[in-house]
C-alpha atoms as a PDB file:
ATOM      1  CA  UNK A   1      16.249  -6.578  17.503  1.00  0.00           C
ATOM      2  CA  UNK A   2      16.635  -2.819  17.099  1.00  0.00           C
ATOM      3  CA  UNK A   3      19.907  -3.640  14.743  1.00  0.00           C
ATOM      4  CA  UNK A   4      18.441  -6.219  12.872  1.00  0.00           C
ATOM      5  CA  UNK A   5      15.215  -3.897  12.201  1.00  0.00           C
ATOM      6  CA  UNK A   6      17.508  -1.331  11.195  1.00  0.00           C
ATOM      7  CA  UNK A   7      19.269  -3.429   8.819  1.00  0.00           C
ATOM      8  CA  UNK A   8      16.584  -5.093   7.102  1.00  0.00           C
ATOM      9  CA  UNK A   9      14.901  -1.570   6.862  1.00  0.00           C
ATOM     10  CA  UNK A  10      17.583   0.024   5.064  1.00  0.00           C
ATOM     11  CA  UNK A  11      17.695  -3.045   2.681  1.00  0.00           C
ATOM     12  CA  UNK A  12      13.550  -2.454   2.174  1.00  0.00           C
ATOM     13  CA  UNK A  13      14.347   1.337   1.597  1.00  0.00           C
ATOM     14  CA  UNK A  14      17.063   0.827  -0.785  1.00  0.00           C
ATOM     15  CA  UNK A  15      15.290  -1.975  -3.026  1.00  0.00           C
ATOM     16  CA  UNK A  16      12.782  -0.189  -3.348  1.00  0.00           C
ATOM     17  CA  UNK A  17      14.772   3.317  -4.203  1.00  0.00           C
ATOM     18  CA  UNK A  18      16.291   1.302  -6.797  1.00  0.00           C
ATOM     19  CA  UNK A  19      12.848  -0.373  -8.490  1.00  0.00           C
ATOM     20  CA  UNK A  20      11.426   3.108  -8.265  1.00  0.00           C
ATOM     21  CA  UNK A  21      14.371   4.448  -9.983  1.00  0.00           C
ATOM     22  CA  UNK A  22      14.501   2.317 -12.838  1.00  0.00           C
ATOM     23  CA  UNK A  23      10.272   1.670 -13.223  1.00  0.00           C
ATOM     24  CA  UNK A  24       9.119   0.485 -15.987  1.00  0.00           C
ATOM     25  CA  UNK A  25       9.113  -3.775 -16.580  1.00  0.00           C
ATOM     26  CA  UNK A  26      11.129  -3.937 -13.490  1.00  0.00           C
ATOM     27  CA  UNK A  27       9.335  -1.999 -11.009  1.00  0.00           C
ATOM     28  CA  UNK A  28       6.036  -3.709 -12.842  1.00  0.00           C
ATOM     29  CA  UNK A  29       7.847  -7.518 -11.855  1.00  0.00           C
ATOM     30  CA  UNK A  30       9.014  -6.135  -8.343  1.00  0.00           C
ATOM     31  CA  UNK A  31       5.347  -4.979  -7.358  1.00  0.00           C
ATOM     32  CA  UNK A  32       3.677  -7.804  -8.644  1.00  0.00           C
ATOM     33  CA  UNK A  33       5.624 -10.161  -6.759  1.00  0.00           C
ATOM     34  CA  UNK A  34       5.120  -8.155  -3.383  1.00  0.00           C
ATOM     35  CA  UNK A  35       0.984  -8.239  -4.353  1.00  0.00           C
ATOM     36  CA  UNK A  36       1.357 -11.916  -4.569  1.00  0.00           C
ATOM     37  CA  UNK A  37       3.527 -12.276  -1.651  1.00  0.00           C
ATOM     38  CA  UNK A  38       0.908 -10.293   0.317  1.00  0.00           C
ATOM     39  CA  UNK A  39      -1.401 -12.183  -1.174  1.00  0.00           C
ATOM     40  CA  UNK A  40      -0.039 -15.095   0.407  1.00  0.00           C
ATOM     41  CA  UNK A  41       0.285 -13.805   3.884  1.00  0.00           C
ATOM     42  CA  UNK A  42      -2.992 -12.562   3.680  1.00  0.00           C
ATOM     43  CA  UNK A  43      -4.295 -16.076   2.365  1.00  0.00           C
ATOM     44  CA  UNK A  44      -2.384 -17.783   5.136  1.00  0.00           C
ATOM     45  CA  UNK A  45      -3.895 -15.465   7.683  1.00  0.00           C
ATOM     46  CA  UNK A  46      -7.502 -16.718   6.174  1.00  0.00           C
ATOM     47  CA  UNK A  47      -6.688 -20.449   5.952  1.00  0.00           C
ATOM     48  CA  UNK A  48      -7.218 -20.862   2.603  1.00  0.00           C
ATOM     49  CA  UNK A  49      -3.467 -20.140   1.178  1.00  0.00           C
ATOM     50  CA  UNK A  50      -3.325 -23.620  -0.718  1.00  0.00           C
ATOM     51  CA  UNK A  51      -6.766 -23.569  -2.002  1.00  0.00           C
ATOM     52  CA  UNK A  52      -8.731 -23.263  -5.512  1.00  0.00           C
ATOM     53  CA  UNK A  53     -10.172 -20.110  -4.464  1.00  0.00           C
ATOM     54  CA  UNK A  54      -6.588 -18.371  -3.561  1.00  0.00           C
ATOM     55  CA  UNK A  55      -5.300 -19.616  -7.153  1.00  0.00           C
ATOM     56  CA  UNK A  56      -7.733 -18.434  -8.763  1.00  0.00           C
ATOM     57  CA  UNK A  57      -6.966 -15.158  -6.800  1.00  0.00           C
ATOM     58  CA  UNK A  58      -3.282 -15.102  -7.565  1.00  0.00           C
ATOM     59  CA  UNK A  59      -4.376 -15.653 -11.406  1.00  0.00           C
ATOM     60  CA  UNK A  60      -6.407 -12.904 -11.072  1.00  0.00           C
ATOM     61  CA  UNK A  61      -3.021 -10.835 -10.194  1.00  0.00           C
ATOM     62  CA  UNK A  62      -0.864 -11.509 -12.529  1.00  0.00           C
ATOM     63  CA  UNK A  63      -3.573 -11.032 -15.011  1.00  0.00           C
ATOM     64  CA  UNK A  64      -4.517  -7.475 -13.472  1.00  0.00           C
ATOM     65  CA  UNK A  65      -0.397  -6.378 -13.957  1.00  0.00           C
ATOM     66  CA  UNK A  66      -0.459  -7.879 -17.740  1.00  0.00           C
ATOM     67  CA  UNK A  67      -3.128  -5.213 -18.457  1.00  0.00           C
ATOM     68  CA  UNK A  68      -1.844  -2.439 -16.704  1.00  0.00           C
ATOM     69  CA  UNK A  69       1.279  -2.917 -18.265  1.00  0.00           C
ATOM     70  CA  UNK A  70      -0.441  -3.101 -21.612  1.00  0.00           C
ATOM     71  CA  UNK A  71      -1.569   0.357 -20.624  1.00  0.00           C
ATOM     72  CA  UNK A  72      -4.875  -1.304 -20.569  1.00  0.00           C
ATOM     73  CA  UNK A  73      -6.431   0.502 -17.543  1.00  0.00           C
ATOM     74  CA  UNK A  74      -9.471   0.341 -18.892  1.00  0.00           C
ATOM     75  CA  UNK A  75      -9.373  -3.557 -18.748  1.00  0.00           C
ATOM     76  CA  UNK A  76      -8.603  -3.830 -14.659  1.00  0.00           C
ATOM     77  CA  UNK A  77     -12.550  -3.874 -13.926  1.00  0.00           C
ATOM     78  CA  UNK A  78     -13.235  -6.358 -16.335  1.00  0.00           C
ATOM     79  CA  UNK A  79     -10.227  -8.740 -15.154  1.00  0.00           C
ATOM     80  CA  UNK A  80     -11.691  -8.029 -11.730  1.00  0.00           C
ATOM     81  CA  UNK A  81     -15.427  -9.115 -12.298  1.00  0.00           C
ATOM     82  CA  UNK A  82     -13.846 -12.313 -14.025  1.00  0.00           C
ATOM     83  CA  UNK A  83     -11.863 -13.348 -11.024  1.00  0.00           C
ATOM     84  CA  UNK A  84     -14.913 -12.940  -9.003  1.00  0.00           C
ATOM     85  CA  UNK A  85     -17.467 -14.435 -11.958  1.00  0.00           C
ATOM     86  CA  UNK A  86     -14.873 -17.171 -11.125  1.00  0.00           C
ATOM     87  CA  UNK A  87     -14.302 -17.720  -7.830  1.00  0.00           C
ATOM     88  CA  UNK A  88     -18.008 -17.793  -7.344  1.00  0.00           C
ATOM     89  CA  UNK A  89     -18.504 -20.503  -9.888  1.00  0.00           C
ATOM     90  CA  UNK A  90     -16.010 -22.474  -7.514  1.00  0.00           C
ATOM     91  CA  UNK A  91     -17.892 -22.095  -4.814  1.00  0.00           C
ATOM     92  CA  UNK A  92     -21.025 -22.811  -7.080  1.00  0.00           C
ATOM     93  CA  UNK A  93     -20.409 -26.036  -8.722  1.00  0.00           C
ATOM     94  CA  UNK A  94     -18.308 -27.584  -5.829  1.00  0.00           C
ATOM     95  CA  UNK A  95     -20.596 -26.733  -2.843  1.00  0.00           C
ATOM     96  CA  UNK A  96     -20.521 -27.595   0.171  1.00  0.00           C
ATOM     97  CA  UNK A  97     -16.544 -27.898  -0.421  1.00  0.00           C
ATOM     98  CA  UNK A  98     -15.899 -24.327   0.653  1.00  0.00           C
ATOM     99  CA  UNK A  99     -17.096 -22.279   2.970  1.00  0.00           C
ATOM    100  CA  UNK A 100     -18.807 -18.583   2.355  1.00  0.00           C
ATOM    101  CA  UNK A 101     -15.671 -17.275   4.915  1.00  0.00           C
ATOM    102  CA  UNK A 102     -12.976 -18.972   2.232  1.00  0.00           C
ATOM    103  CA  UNK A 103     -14.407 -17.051  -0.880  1.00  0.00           C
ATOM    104  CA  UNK A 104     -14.784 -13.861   0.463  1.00  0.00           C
ATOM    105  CA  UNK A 105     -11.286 -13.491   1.185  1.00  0.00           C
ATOM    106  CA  UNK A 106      -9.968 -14.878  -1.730  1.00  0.00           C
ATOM    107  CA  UNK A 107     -11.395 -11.742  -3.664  1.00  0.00           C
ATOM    108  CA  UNK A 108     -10.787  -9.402  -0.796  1.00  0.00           C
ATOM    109  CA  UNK A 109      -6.807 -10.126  -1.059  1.00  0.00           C
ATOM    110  CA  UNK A 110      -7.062  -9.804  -4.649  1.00  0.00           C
ATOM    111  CA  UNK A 111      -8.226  -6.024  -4.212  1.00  0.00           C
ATOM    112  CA  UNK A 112      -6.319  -5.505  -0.806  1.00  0.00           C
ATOM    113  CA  UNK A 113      -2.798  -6.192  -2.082  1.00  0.00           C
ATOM    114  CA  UNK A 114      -2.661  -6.526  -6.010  1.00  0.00           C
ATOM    115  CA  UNK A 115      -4.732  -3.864  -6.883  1.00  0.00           C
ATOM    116  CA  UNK A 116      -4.066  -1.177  -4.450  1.00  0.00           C
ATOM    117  CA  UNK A 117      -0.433  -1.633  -4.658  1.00  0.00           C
ATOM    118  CA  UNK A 118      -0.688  -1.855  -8.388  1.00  0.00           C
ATOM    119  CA  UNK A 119      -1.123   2.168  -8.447  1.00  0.00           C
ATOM    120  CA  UNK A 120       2.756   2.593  -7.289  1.00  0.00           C
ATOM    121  CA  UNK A 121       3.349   1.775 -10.700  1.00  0.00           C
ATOM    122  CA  UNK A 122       0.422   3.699 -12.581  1.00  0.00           C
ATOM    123  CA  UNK A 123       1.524   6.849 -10.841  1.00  0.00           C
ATOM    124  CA  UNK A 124       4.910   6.179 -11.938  1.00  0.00           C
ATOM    125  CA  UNK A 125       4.132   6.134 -15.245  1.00  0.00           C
ATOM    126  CA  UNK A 126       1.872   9.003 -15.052  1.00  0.00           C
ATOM    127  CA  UNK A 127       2.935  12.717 -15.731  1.00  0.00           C
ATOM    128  CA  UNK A 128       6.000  13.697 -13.816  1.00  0.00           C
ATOM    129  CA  UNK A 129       5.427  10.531 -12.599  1.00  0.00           C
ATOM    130  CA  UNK A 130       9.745   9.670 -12.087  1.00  0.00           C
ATOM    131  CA  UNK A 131       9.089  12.483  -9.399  1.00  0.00           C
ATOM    132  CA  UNK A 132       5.520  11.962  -8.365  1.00  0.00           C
ATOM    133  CA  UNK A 133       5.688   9.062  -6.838  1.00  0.00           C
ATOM    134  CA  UNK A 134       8.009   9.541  -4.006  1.00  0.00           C
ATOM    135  CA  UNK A 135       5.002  11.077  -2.719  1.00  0.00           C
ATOM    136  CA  UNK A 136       3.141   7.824  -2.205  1.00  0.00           C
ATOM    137  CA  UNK A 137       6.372   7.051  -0.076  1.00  0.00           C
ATOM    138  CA  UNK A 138       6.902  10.531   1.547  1.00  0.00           C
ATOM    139  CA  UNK A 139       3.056  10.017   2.702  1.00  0.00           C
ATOM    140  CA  UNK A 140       3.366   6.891   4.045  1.00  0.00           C
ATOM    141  CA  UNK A 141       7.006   6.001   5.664  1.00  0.00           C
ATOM    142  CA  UNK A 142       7.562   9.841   6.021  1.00  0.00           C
ATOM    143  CA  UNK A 143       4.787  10.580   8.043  1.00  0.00           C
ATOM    144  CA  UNK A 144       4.884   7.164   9.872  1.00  0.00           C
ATOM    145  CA  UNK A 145       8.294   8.233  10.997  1.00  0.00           C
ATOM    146  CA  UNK A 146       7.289  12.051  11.858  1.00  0.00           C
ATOM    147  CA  UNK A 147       4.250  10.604  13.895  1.00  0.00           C
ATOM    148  CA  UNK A 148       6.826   8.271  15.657  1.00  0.00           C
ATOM    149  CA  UNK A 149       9.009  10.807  16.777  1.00  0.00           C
ATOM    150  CA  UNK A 150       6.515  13.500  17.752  1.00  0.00           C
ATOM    151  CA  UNK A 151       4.407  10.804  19.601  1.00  0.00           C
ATOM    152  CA  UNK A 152       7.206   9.605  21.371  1.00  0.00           C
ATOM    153  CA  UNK A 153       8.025  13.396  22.417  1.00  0.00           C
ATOM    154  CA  UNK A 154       4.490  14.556  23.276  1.00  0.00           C
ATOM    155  CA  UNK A 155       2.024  11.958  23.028  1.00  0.00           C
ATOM    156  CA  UNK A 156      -0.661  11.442  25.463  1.00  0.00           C
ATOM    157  CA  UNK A 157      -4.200  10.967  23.921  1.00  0.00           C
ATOM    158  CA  UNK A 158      -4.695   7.894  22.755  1.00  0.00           C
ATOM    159  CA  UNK A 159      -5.723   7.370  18.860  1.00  0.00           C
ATOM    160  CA  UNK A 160      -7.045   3.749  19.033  1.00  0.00           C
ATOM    161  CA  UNK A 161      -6.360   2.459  21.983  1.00  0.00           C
ATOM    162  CA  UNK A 162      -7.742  -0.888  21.407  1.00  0.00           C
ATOM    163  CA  UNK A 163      -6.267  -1.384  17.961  1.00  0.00           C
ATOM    164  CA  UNK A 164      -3.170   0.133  18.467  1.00  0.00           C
ATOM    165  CA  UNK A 165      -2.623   1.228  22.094  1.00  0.00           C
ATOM    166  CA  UNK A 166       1.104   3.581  21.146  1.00  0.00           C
ATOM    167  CA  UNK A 167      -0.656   6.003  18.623  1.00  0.00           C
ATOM    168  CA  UNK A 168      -1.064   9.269  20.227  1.00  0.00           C
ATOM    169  CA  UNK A 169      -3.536  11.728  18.564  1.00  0.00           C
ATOM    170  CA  UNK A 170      -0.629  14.180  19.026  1.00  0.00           C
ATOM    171  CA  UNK A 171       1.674  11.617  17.023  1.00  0.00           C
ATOM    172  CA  UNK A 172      -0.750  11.646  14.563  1.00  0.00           C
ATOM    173  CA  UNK A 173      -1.291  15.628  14.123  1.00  0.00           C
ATOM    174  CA  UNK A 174       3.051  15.382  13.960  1.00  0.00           C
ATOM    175  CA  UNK A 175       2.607  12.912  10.969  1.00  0.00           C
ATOM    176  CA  UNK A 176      -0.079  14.729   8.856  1.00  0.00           C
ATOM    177  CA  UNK A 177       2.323  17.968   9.710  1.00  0.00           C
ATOM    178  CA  UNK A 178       5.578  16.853   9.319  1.00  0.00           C
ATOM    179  CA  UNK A 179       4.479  14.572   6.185  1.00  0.00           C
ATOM    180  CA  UNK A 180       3.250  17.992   4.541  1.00  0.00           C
ATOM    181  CA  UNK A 181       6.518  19.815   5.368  1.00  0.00           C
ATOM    182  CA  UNK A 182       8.285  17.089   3.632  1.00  0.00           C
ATOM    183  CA  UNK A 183       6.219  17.279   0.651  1.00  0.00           C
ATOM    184  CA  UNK A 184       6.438  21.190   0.551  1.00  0.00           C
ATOM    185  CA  UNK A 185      10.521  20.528   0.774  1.00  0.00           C
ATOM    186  CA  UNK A 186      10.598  18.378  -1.748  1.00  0.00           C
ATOM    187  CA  UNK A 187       8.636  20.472  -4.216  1.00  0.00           C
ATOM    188  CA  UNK A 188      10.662  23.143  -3.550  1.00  0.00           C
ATOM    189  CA  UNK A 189      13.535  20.866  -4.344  1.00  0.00           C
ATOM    190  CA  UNK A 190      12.103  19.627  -7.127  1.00  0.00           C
ATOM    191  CA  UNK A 191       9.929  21.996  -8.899  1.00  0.00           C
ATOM    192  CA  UNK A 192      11.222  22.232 -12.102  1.00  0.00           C
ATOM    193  CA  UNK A 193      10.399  18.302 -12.584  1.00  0.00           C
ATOM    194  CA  UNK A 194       6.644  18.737 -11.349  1.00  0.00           C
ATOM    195  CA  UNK A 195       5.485  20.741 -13.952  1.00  0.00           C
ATOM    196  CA  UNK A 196       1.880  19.157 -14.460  1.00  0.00           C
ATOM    197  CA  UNK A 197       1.595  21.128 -11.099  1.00  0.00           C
ATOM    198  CA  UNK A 198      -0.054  24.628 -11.296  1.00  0.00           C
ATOM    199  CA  UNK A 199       1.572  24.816  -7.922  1.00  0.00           C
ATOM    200  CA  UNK A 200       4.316  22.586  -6.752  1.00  0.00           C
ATOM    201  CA  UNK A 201       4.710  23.702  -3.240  1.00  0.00           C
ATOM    202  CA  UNK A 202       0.986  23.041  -2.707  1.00  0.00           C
ATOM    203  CA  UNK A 203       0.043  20.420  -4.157  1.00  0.00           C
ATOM    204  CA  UNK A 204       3.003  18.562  -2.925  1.00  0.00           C
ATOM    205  CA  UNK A 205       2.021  19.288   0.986  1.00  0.00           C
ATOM    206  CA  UNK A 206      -1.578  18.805   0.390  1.00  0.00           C
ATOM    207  CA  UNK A 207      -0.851  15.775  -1.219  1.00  0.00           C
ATOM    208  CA  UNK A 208       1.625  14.656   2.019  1.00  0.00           C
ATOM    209  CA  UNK A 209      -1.136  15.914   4.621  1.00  0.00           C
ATOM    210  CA  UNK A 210      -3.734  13.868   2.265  1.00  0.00           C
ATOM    211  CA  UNK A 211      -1.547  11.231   2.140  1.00  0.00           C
ATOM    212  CA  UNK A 212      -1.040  10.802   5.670  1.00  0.00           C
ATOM    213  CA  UNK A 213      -4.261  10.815   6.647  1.00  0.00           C
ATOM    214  CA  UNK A 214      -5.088   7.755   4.975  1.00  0.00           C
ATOM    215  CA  UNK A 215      -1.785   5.692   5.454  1.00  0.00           C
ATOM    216  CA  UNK A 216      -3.259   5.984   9.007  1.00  0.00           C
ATOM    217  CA  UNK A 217      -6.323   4.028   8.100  1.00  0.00           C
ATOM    218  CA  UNK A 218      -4.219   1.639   5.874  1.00  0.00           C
ATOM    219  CA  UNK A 219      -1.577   0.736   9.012  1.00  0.00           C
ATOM    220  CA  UNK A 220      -4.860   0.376  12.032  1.00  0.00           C
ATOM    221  CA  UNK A 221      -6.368  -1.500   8.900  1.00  0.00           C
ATOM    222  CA  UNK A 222      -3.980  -4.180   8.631  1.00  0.00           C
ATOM    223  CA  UNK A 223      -3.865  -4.355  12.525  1.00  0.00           C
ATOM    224  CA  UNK A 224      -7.608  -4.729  12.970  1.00  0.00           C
ATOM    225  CA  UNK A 225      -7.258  -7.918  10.608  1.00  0.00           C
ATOM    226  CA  UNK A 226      -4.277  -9.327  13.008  1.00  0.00           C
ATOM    227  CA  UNK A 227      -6.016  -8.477  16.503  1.00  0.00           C
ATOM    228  CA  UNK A 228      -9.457 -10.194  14.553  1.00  0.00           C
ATOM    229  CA  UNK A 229      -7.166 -13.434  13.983  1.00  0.00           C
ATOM    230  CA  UNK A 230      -4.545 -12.801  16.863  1.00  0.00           C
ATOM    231  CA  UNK A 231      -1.636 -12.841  14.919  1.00  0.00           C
ATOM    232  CA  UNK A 232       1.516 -10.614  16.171  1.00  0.00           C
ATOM    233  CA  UNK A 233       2.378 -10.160  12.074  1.00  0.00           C
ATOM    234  CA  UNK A 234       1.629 -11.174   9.028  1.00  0.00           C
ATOM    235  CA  UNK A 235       5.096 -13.033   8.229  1.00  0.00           C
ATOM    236  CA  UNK A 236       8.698 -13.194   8.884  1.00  0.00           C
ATOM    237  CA  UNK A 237       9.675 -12.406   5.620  1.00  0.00           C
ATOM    238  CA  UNK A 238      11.430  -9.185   6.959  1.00  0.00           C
ATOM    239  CA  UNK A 239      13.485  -9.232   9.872  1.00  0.00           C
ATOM    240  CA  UNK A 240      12.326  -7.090  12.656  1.00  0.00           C
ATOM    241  CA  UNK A 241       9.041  -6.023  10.585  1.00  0.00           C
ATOM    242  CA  UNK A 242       7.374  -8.922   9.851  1.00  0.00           C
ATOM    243  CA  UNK A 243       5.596  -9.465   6.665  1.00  0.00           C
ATOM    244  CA  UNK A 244       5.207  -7.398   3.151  1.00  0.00           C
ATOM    245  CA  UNK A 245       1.378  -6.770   4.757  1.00  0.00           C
ATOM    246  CA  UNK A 246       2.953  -5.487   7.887  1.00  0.00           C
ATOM    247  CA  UNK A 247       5.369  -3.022   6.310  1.00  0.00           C
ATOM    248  CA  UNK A 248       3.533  -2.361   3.004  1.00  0.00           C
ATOM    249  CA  UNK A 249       0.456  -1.944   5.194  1.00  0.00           C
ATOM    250  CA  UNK A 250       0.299   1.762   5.138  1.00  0.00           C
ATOM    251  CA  UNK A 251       1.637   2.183   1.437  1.00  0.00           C
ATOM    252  CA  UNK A 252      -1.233   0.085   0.049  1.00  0.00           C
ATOM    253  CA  UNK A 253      -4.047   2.471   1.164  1.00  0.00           C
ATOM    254  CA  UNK A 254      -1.508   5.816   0.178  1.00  0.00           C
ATOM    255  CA  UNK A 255      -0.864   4.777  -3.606  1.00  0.00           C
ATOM    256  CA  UNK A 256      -4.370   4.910  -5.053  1.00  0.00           C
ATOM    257  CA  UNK A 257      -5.594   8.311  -2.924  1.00  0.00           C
ATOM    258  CA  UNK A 258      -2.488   9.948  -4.239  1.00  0.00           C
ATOM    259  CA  UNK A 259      -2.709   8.788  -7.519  1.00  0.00           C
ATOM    260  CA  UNK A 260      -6.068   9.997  -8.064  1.00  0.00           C
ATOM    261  CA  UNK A 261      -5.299  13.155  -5.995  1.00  0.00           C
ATOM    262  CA  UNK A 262      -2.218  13.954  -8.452  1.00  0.00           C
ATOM    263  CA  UNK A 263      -4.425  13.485 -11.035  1.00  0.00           C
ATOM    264  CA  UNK A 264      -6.711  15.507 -10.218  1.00  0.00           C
ATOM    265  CA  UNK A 265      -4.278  18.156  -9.200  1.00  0.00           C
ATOM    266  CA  UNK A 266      -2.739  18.181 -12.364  1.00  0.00           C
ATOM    267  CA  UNK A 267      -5.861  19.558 -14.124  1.00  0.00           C
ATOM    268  CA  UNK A 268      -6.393  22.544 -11.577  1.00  0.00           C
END
């Protein structure tokens, strides 16, 4: 298991490296498939994976990418009050066909996977944004790792022990600190290609500490909605990790916060 993990990992870290890399079209294509993929797992998880109200859900995707890649940001609202507009007319005009607990989720995914993930690829296109972004990913996997390693060492406090009985409050302190040190590295690395930052070194490992905070919430998030529906993981889709929800889990609550936080950052 520990192999296969490892392998499948490495081919996660490296696809996405190389969608990153490129951006653009093909990072657009790669992220809208994983929001529909998640979607789907998320759908599944719900019950309501082959029905009207998850189409209409997965329409409302693809239609929330076409804008954004229009550099029509100021369209995503408006795409998402029609998928709703629509998905309650559904349950409107063919009542009693659906239940109340099959529409909610079908708008909840919507939000959940397409739209928070959808800000991996506004960030890249932002200022800096070829460099900015590995943030999103330095935040996330970086301090998931950090908190691993230090909770493994030290841990003995228990974050959430009903949710997820290994987090350690100590692990978690090592994550927010080791995910800052990374970003402060980087920058330092880096700092001639972050020049929206008044201060690269900072911002960077505020961002990371920021950042790591709330991939926290995003990973005890995903695993409130599994223990709610006792499900071990969301799919099988990658070996030794489970689903794009269970990997992507933390990364979906990271890439808006930082993109908002860079933003605002970049104005100081």
């Amino acid at each position: 298991m520990f192999i296969t993990r490892t392998i499948s990992g490495a081919v996660l870290l490296a696809i996405t490296i190389l969608m990153v890399v490129l951006g653009g079209p093909v990072l657009m294509c790669f992220l809208m498939v994983v929001s529909l993929v998640g979607m789907f797992e998320l759908y599944r998880v719900f019950g309501i994976e082959k029905k009207l109200p998850a189409y209409i859900g997965y329409a409302g995707a693809l239609a929330l990418y076409q804008v954004i890649f229009l550099n029509r940001a100021d369209l995503i609202l408006a795409v998402l009050v029609m998928d709703f507009l629509l998905i309650m007319a559904v349950y409107v005009f063919t009542y009693p066909k659906f239940h109340a607990s099959e529409i909610t989720p079908a708008f909840f995914a919507l939000v959940y996977a397409a739209l928070m993930l959808s800000f991996i690829y506004r960030t890249r296109e932002g200022a800096d944004g070829a460099y900015v972004v590995w943030l999103i990913y330095i935040s996330a996997w970086g301090s998931d790792t950090c908190a691993y390693l230090v909770g493994r060492a030290i841990g003995k406090h228990k974050m959430a022990p009903v949710l997820s009985p290994k987090k350690s409050v100590e692990g978690a302190v090592g994550g927010v600190a080791g995910a800052a040190l990374i970003g402060l590295i980087y920058a330092a690395v880096f700092q001639d290609n972050l020049t929206a930052f008044g201060n690269p070194m900072a911002a960077c490992a505020l961002i990371g500490a920021c950042g790591s905070l709330i991939s926290m919430v995003g990973d005890l998030a995903a695993s409130a909605i599994k223990r709610n529906y006792e499900i071990k993981d969301y799919g099988k889709l990658i070996p030794g990790h489970g689903g794009i929800m269970d990997r992507f889990d933390s990364i979906i609550f990271t890439a808006p916060v930082i993109f908002y936080l860079v933003q605002f950052l970049q104005t100081m």
